[in-house]
Protein backbone atom coordinates (compact mmCIF):
# COMPACT_ATOMS: atom_id res chain seq x y z
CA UNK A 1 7.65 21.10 3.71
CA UNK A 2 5.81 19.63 0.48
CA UNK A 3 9.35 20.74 -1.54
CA UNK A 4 11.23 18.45 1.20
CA UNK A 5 8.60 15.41 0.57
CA UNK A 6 9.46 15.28 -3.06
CA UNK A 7 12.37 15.38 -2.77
CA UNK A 8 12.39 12.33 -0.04
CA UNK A 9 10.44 10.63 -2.40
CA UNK A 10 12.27 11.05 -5.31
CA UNK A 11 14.88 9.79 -3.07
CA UNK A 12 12.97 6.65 -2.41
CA UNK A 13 12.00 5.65 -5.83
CA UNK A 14 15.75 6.10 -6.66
CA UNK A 15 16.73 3.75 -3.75
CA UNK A 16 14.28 1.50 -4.95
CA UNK A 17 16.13 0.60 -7.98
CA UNK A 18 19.25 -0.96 -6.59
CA UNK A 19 21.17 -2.71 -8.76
CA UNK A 20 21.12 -5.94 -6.56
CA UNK A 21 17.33 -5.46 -7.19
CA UNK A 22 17.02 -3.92 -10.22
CA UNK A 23 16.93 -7.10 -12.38
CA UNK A 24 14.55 -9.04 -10.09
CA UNK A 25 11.53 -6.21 -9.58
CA UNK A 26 11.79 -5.16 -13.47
CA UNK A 27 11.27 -8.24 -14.31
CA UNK A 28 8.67 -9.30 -12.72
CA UNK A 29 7.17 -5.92 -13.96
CA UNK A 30 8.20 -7.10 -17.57
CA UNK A 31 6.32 -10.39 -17.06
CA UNK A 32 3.14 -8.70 -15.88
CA UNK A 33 3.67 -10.74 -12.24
CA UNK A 34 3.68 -7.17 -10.25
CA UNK A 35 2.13 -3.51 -10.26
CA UNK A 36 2.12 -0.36 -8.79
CA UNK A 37 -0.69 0.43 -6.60
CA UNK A 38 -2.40 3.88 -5.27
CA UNK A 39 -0.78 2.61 -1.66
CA UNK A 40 2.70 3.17 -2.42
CA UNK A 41 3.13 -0.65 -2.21
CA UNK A 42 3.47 -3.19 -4.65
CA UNK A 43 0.94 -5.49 -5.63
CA UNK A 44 1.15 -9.03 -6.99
CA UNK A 45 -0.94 -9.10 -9.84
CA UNK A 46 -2.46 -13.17 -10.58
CA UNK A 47 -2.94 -13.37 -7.13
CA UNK A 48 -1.29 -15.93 -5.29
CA UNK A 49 1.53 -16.00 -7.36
CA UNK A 50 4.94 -17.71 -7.13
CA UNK A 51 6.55 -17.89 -3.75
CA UNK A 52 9.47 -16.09 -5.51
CA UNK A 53 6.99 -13.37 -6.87
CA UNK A 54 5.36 -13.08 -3.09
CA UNK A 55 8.98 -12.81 -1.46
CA UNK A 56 10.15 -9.83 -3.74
CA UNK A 57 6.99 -8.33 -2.99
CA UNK A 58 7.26 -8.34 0.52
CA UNK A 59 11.14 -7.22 0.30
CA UNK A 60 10.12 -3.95 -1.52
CA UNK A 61 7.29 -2.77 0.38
CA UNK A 62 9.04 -3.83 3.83
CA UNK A 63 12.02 -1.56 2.49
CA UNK A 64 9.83 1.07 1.47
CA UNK A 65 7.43 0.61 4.37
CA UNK A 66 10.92 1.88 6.52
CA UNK A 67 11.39 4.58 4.18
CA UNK A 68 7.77 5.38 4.09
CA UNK A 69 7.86 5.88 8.07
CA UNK A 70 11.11 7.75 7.96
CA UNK A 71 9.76 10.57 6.09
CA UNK A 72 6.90 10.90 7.64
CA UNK A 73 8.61 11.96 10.96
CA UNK A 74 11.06 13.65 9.26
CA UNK A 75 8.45 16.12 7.88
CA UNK A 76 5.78 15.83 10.64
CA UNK A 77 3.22 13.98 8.34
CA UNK A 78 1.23 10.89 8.77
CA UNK A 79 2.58 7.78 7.15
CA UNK A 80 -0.98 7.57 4.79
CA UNK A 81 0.09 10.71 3.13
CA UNK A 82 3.02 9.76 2.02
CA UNK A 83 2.57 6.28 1.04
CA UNK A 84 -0.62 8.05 -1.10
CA UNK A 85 2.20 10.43 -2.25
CA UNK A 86 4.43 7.59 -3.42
CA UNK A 87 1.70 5.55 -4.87
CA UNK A 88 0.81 8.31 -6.99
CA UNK A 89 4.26 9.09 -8.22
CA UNK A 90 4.60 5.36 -9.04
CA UNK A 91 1.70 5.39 -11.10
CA UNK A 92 2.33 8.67 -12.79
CA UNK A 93 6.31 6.73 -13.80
CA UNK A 94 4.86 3.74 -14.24
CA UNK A 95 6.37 2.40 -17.99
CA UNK A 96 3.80 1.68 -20.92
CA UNK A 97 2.73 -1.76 -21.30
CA UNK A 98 3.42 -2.03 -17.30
CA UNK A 99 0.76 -2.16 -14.52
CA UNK A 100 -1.13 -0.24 -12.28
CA UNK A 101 -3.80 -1.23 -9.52
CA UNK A 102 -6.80 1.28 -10.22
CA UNK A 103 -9.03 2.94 -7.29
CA UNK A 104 -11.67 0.09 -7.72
CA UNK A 105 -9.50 -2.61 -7.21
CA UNK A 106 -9.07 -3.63 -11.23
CA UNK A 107 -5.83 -4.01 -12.51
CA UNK A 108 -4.79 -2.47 -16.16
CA UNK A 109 -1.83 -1.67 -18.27
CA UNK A 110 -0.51 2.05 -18.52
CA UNK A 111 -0.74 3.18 -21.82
């Protein structure tokens, strides 16, 4: 079951990169506007930030709120494990110089 997880992950974070999308979330990760957090979501980092910035936010983590729930009934598991699955993998891929919302709320750049 963990081997089928993965790989629905992996799946995920490869969906996640659509072209039509591509430009606009690496972007904002370029700029230092949005991170990766341990929640499998996406996190706006200056806080309120740009309506722009809040409605590619909320695009992402709706889609990969649905794809979140999806594998978690497809493998039996509740939806916390695998967003804390997917917020891990995030972090671990997460590019150098990009950023990543730590456990105590503080956000920093991945080396």
């Amino acid at each position: 079951m963990r081997i089928t997880l993965c790989n629905a992950l992996l799946g995920l974070l490869l969906l996640l990169v659509l072209p039509a999308w591509a430009l606009s979330l690496e972007a904002a990760k370029d700029q230092g506007l949005v991170g990766e957090q341990a929640s499998g979501y996406l996190g706006i980092i200056t806080a309120p930030g740009s309506r722009e910035v809040r409605e590619l936010v909320e695009s992402v983590n709706l889609r990969r709120r649905d794809e979140y729930e999806r594998i978690a009934a497809r493998n039996g598991v509740p939806l916390e494990q695998v967003e804390q699955l997917a917020g891990k993998r995030a972090i671990e891929r997460t590019r150098s110089g990009h950023w990543v919302r730590l456990p105590n709320g503080r956000w920093q750049q991945a080396p």
